[in-house]
PDB file of N, CA and C in Angstrom:
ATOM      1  N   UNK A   1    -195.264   0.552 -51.811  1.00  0.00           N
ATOM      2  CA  UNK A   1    -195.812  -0.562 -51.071  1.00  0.00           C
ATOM      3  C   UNK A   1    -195.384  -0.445 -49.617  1.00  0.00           C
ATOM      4  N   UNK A   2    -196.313  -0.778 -48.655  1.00  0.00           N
ATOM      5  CA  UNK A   2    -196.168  -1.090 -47.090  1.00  0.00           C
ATOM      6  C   UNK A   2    -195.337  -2.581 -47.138  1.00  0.00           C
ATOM      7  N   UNK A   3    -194.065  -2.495 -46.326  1.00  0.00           N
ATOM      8  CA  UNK A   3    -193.810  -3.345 -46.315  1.00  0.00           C
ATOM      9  C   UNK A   3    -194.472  -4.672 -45.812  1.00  0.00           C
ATOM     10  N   UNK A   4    -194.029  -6.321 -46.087  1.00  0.00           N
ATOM     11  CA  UNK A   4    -194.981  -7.157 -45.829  1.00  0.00           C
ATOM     12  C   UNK A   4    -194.990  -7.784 -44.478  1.00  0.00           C
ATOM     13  N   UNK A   5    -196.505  -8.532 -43.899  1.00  0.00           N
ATOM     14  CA  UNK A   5    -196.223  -9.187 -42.960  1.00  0.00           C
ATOM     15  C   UNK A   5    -196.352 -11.093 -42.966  1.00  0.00           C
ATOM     16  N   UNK A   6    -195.304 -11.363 -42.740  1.00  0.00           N
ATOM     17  CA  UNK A   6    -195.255 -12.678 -42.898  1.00  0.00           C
ATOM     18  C   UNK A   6    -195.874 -13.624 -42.060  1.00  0.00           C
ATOM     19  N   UNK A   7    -196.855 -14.310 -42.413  1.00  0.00           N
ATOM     20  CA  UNK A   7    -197.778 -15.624 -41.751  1.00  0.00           C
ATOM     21  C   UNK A   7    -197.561 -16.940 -42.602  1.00  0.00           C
ATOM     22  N   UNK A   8    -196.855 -17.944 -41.871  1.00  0.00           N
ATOM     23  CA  UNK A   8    -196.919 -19.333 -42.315  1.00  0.00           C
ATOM     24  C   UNK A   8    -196.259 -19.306 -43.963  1.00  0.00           C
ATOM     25  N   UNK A   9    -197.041 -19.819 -44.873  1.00  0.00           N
ATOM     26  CA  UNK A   9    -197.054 -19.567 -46.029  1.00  0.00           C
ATOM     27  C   UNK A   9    -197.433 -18.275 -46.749  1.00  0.00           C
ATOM     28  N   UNK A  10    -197.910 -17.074 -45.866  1.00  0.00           N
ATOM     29  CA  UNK A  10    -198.651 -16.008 -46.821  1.00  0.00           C
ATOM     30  C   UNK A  10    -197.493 -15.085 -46.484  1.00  0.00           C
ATOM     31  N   UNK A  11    -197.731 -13.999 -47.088  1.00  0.00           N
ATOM     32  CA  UNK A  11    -197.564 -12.256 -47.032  1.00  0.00           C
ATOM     33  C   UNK A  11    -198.481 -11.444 -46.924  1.00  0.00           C
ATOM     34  N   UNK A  12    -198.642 -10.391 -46.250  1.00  0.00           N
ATOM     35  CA  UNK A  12    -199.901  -9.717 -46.783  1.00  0.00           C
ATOM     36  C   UNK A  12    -198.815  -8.051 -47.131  1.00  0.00           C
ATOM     37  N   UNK A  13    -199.198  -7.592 -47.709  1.00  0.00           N
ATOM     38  CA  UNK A  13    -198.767  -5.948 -47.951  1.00  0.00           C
ATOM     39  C   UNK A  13    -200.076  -5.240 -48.443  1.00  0.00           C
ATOM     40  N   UNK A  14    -199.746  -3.827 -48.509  1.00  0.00           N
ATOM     41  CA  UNK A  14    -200.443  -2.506 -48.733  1.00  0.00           C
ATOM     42  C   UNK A  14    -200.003  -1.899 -49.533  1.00  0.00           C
ATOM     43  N   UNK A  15    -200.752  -1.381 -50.803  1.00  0.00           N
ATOM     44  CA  UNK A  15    -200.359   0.218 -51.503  1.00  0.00           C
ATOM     45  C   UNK A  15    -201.019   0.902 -52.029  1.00  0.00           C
ATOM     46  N   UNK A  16    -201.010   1.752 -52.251  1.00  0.00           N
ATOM     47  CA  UNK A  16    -201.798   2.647 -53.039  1.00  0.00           C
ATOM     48  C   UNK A  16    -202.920   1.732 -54.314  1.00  0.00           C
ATOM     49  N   UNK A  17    -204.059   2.480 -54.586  1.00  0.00           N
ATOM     50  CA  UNK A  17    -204.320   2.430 -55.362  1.00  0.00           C
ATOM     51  C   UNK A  17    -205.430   2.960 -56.220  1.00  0.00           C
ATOM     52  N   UNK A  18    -205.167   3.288 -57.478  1.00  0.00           N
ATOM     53  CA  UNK A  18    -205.798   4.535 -58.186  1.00  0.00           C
ATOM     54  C   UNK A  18    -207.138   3.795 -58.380  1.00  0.00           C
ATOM     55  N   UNK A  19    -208.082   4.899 -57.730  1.00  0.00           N
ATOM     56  CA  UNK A  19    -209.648   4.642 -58.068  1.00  0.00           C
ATOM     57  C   UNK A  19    -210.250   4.544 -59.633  1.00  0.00           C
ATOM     58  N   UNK A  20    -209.081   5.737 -60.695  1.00  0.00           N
ATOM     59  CA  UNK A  20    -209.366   5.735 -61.823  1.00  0.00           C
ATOM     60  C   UNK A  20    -208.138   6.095 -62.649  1.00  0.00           C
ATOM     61  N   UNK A  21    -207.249   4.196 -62.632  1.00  0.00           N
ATOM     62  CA  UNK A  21    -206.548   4.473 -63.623  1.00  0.00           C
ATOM     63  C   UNK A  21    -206.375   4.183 -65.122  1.00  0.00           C
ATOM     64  N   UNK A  22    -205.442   4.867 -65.863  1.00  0.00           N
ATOM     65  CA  UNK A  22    -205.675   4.777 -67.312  1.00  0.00           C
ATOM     66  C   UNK A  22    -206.137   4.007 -67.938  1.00  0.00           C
ATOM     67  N   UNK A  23    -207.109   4.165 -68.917  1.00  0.00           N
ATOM     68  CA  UNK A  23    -207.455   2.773 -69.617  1.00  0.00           C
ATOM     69  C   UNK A  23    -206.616   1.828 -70.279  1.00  0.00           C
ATOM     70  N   UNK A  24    -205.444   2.337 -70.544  1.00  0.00           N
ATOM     71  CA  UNK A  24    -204.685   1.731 -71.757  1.00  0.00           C
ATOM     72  C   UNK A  24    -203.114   1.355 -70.475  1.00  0.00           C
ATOM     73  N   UNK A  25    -203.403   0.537 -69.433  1.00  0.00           N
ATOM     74  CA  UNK A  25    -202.147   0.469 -68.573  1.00  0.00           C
ATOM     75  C   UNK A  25    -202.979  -1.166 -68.111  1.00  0.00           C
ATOM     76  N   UNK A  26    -202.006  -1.747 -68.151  1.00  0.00           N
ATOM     77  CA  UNK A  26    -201.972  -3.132 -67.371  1.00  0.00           C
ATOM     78  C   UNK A  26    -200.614  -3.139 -66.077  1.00  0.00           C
ATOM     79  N   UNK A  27    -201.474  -3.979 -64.625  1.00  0.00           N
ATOM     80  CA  UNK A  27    -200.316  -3.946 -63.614  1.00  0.00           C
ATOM     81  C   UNK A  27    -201.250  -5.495 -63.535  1.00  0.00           C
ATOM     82  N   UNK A  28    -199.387  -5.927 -62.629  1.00  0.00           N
ATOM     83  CA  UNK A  28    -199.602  -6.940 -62.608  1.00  0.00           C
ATOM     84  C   UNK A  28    -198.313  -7.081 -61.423  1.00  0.00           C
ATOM     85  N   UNK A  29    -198.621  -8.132 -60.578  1.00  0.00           N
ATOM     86  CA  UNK A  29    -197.789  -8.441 -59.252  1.00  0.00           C
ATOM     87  C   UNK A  29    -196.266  -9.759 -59.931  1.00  0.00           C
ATOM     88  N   UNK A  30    -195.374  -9.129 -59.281  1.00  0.00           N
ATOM     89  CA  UNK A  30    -194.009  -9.955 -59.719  1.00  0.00           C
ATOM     90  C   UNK A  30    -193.170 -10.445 -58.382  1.00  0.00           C
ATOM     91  N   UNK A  31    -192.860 -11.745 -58.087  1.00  0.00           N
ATOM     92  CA  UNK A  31    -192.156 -12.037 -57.025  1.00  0.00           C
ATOM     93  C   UNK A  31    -190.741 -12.367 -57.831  1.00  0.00           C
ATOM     94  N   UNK A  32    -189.633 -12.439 -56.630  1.00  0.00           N
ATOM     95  CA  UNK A  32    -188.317 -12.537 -56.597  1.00  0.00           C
ATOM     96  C   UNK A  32    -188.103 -13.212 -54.870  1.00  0.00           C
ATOM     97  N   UNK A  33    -186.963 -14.393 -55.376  1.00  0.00           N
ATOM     98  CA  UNK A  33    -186.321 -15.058 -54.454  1.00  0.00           C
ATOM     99  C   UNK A  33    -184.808 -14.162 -54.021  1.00  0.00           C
ATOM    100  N   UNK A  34    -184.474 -13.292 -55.228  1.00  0.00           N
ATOM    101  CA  UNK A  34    -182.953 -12.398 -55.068  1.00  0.00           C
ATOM    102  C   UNK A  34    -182.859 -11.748 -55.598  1.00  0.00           C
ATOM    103  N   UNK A  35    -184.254 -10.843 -56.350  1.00  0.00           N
ATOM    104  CA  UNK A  35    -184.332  -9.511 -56.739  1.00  0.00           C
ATOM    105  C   UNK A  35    -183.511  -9.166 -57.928  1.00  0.00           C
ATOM    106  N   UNK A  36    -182.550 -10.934 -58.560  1.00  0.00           N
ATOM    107  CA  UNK A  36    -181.789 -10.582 -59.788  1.00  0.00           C
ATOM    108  C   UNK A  36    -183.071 -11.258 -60.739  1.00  0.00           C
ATOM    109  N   UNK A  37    -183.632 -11.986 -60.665  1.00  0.00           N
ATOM    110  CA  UNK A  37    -184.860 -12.517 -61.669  1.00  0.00           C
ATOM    111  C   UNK A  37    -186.134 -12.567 -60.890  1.00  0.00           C
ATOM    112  N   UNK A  38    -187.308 -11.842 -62.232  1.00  0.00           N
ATOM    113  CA  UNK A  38    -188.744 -11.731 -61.027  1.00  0.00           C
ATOM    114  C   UNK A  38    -189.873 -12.450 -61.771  1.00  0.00           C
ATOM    115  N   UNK A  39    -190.551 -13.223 -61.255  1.00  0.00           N
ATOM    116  CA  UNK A  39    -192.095 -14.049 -61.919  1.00  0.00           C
ATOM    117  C   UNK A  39    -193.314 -13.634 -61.623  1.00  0.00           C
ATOM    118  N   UNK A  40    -193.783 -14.064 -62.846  1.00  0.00           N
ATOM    119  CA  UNK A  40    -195.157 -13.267 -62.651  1.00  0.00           C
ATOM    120  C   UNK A  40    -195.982 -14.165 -62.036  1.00  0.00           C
ATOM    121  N   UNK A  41    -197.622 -13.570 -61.732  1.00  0.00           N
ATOM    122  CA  UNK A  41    -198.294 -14.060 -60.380  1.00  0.00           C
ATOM    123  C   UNK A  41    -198.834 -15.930 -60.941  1.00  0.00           C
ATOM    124  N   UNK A  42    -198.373 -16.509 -60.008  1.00  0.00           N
ATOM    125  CA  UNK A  42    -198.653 -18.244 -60.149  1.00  0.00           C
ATOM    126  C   UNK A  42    -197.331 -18.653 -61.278  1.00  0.00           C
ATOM    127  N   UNK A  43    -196.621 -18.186 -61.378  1.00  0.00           N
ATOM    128  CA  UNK A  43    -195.103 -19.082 -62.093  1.00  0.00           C
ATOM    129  C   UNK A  43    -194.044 -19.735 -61.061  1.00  0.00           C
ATOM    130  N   UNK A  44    -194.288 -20.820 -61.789  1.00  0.00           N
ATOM    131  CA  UNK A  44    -193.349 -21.590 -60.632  1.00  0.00           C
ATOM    132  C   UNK A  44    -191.807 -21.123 -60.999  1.00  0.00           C
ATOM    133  N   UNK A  45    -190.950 -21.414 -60.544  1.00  0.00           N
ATOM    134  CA  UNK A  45    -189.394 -20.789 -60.245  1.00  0.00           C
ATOM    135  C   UNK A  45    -188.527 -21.676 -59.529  1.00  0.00           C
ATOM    136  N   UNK A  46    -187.789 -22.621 -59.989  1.00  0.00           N
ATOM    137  CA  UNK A  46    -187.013 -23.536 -59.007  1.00  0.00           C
ATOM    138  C   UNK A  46    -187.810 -23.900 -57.765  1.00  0.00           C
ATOM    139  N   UNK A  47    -188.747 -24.740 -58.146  1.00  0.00           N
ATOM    140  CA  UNK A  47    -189.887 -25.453 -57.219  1.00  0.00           C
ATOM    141  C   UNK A  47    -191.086 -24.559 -56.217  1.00  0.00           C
ATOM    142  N   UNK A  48    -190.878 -23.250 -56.655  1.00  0.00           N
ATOM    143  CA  UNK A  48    -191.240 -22.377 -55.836  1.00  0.00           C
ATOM    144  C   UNK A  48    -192.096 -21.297 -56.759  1.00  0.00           C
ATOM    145  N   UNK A  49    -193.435 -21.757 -56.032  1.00  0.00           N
ATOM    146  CA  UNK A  49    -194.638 -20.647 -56.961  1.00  0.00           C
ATOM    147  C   UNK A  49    -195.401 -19.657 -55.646  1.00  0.00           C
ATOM    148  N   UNK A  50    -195.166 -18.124 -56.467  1.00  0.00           N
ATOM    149  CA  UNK A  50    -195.925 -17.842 -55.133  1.00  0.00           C
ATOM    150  C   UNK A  50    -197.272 -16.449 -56.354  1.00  0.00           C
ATOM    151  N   UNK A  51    -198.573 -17.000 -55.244  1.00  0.00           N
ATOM    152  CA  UNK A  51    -200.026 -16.900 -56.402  1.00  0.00           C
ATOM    153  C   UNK A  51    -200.359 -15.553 -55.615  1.00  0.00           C
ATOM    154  N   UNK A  52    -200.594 -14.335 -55.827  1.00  0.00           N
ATOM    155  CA  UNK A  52    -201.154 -13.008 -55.447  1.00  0.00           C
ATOM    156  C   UNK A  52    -202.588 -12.889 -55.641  1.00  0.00           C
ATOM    157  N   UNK A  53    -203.505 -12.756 -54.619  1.00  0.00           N
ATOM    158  CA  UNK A  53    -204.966 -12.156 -54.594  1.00  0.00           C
ATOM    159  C   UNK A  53    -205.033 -10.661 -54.220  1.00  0.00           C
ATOM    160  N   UNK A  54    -205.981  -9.938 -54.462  1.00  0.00           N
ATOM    161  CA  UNK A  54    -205.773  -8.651 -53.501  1.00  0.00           C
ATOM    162  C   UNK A  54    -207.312  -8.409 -53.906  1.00  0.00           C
ATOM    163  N   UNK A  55    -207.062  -7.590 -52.337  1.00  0.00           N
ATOM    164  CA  UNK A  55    -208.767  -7.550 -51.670  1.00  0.00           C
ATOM    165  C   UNK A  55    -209.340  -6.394 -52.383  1.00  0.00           C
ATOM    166  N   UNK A  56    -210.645  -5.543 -51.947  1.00  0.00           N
ATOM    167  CA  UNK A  56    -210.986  -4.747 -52.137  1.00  0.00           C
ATOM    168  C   UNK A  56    -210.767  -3.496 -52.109  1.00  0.00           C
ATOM    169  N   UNK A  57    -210.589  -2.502 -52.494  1.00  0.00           N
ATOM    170  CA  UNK A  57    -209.721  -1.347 -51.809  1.00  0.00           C
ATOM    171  C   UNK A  57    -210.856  -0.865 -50.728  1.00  0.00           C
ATOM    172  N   UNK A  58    -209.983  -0.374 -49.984  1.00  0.00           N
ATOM    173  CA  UNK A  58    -210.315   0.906 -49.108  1.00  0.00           C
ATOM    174  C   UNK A  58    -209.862   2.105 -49.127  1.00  0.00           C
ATOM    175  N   UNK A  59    -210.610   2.861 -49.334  1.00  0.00           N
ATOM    176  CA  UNK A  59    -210.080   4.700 -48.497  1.00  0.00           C
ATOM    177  C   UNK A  59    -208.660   4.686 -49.864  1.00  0.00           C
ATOM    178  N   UNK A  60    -208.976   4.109 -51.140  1.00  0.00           N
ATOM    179  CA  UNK A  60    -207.571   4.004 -51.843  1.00  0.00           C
ATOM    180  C   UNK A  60    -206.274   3.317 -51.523  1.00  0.00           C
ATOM    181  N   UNK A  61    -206.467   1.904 -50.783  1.00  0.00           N
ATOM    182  CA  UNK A  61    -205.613   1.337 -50.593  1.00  0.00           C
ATOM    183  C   UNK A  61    -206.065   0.170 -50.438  1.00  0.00           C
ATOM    184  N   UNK A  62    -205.283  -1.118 -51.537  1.00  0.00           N
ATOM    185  CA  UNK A  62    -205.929  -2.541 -51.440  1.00  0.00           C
ATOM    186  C   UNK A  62    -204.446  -3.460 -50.478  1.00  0.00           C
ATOM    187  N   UNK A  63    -205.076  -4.511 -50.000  1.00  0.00           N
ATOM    188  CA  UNK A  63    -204.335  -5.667 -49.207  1.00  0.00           C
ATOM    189  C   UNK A  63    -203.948  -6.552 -50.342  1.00  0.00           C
ATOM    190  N   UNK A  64    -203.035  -6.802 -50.327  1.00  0.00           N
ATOM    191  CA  UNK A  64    -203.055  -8.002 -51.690  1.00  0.00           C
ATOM    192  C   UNK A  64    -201.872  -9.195 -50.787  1.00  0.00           C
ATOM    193  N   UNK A  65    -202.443 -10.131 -50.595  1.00  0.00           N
ATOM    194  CA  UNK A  65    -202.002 -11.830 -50.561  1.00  0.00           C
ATOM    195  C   UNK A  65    -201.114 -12.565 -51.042  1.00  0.00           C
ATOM    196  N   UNK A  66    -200.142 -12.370 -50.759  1.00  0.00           N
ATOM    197  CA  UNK A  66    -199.434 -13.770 -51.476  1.00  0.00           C
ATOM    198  C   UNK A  66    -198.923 -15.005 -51.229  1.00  0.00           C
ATOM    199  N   UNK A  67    -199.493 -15.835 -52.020  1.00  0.00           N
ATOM    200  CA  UNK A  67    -199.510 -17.240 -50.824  1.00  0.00           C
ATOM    201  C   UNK A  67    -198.529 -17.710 -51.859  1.00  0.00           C
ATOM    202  N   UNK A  68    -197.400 -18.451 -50.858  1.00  0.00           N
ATOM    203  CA  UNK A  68    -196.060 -19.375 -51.618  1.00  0.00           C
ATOM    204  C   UNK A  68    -196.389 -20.997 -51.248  1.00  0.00           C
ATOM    205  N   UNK A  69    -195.748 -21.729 -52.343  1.00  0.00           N
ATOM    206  CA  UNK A  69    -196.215 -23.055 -52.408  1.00  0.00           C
ATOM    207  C   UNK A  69    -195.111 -23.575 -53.366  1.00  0.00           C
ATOM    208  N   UNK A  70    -195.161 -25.225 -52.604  1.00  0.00           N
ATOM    209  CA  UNK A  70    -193.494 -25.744 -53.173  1.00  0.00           C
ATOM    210  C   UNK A  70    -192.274 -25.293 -52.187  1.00  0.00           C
ATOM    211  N   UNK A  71    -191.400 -25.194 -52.618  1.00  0.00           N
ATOM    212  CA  UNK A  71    -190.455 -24.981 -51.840  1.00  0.00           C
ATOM    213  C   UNK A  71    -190.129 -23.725 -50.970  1.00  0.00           C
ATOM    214  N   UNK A  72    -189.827 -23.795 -49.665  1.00  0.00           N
ATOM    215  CA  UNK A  72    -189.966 -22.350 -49.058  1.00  0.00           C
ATOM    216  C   UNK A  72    -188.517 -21.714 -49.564  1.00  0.00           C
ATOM    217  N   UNK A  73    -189.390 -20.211 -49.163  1.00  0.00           N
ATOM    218  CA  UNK A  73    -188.022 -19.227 -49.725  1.00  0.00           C
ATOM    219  C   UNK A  73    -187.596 -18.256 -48.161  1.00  0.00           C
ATOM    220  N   UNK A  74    -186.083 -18.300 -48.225  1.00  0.00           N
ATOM    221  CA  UNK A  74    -185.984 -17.636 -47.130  1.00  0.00           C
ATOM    222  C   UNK A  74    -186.295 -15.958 -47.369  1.00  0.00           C
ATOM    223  N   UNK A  75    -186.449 -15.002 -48.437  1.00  0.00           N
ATOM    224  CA  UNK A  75    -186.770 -13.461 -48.715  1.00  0.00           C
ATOM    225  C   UNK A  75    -187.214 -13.901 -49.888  1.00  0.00           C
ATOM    226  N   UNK A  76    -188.753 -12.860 -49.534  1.00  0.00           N
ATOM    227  CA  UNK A  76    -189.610 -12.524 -50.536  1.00  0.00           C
ATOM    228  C   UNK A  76    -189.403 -11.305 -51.280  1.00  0.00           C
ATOM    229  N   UNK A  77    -189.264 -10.712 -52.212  1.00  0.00           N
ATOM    230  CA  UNK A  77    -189.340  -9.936 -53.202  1.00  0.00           C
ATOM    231  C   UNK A  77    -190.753  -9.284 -53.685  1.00  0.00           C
ATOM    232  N   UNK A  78    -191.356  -8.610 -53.575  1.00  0.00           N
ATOM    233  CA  UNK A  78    -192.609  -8.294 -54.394  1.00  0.00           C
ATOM    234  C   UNK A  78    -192.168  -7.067 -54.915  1.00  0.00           C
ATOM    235  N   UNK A  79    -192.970  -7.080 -56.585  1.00  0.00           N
ATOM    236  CA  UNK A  79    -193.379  -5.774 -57.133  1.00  0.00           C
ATOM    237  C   UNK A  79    -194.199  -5.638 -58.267  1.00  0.00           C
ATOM    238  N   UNK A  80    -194.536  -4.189 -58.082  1.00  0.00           N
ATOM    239  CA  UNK A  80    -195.743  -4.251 -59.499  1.00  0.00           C
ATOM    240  C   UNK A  80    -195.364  -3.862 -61.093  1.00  0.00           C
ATOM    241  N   UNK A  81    -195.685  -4.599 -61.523  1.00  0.00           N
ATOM    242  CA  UNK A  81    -194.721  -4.066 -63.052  1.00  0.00           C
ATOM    243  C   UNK A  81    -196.745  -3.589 -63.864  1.00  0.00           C
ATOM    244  N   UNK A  82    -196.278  -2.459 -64.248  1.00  0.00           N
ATOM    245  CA  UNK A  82    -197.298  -1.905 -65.287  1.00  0.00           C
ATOM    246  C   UNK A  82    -196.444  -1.626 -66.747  1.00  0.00           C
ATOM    247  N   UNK A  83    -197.501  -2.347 -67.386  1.00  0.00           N
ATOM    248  CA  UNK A  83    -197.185  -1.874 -68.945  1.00  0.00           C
ATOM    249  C   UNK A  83    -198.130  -1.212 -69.315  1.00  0.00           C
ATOM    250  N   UNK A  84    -197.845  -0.012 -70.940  1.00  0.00           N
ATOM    251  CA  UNK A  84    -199.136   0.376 -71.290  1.00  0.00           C
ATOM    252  C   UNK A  84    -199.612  -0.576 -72.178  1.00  0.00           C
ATOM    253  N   UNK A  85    -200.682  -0.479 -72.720  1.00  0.00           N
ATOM    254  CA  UNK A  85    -201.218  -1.554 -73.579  1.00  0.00           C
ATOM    255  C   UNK A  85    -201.118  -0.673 -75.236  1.00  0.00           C
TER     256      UNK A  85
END
């Protein structure tokens, strides 16, 4: 991941992403307030929910959004957790 840029309530970041990946793999976006516990996208967390969109890719690389709501956090955490299915 490109690290993020912070606006108001959002984030935006960058990373890779596979035009054709496996059929049998689920990803999914995870935030952290201290990188010791992480939630998945729209779980609230000690008053604090933060919801991930991500755009279209380009050239193999999508923008993905994350807007926080409820209580502000001073460091954001993002990451992608894939399971296989």
């Amino acid at each position: 991941m490109v690290a993020g840029v912070v606006s108001g309530n959002t984030m935006t970041f960058t990373h890779p992403l596979n035009d054709f990946p496996a059929s049998d793999l689920t990803a999914g976006y995870r935030w952290s307030k201290d990188l010791a516990s992480f939630h998945a996208d729209g779980q609230a967390h000690e008053g604090t929910t933060v919801s991930f969109s991500q755009g279209d890719p380009v050239d193999g690389v999508v923008t993905v959004t994350a807007t926080i709501s409820g209580t502000a956090v001073n460091r954001l955490f993002v990451d992608i957790e894939v399971t296989q299915d």
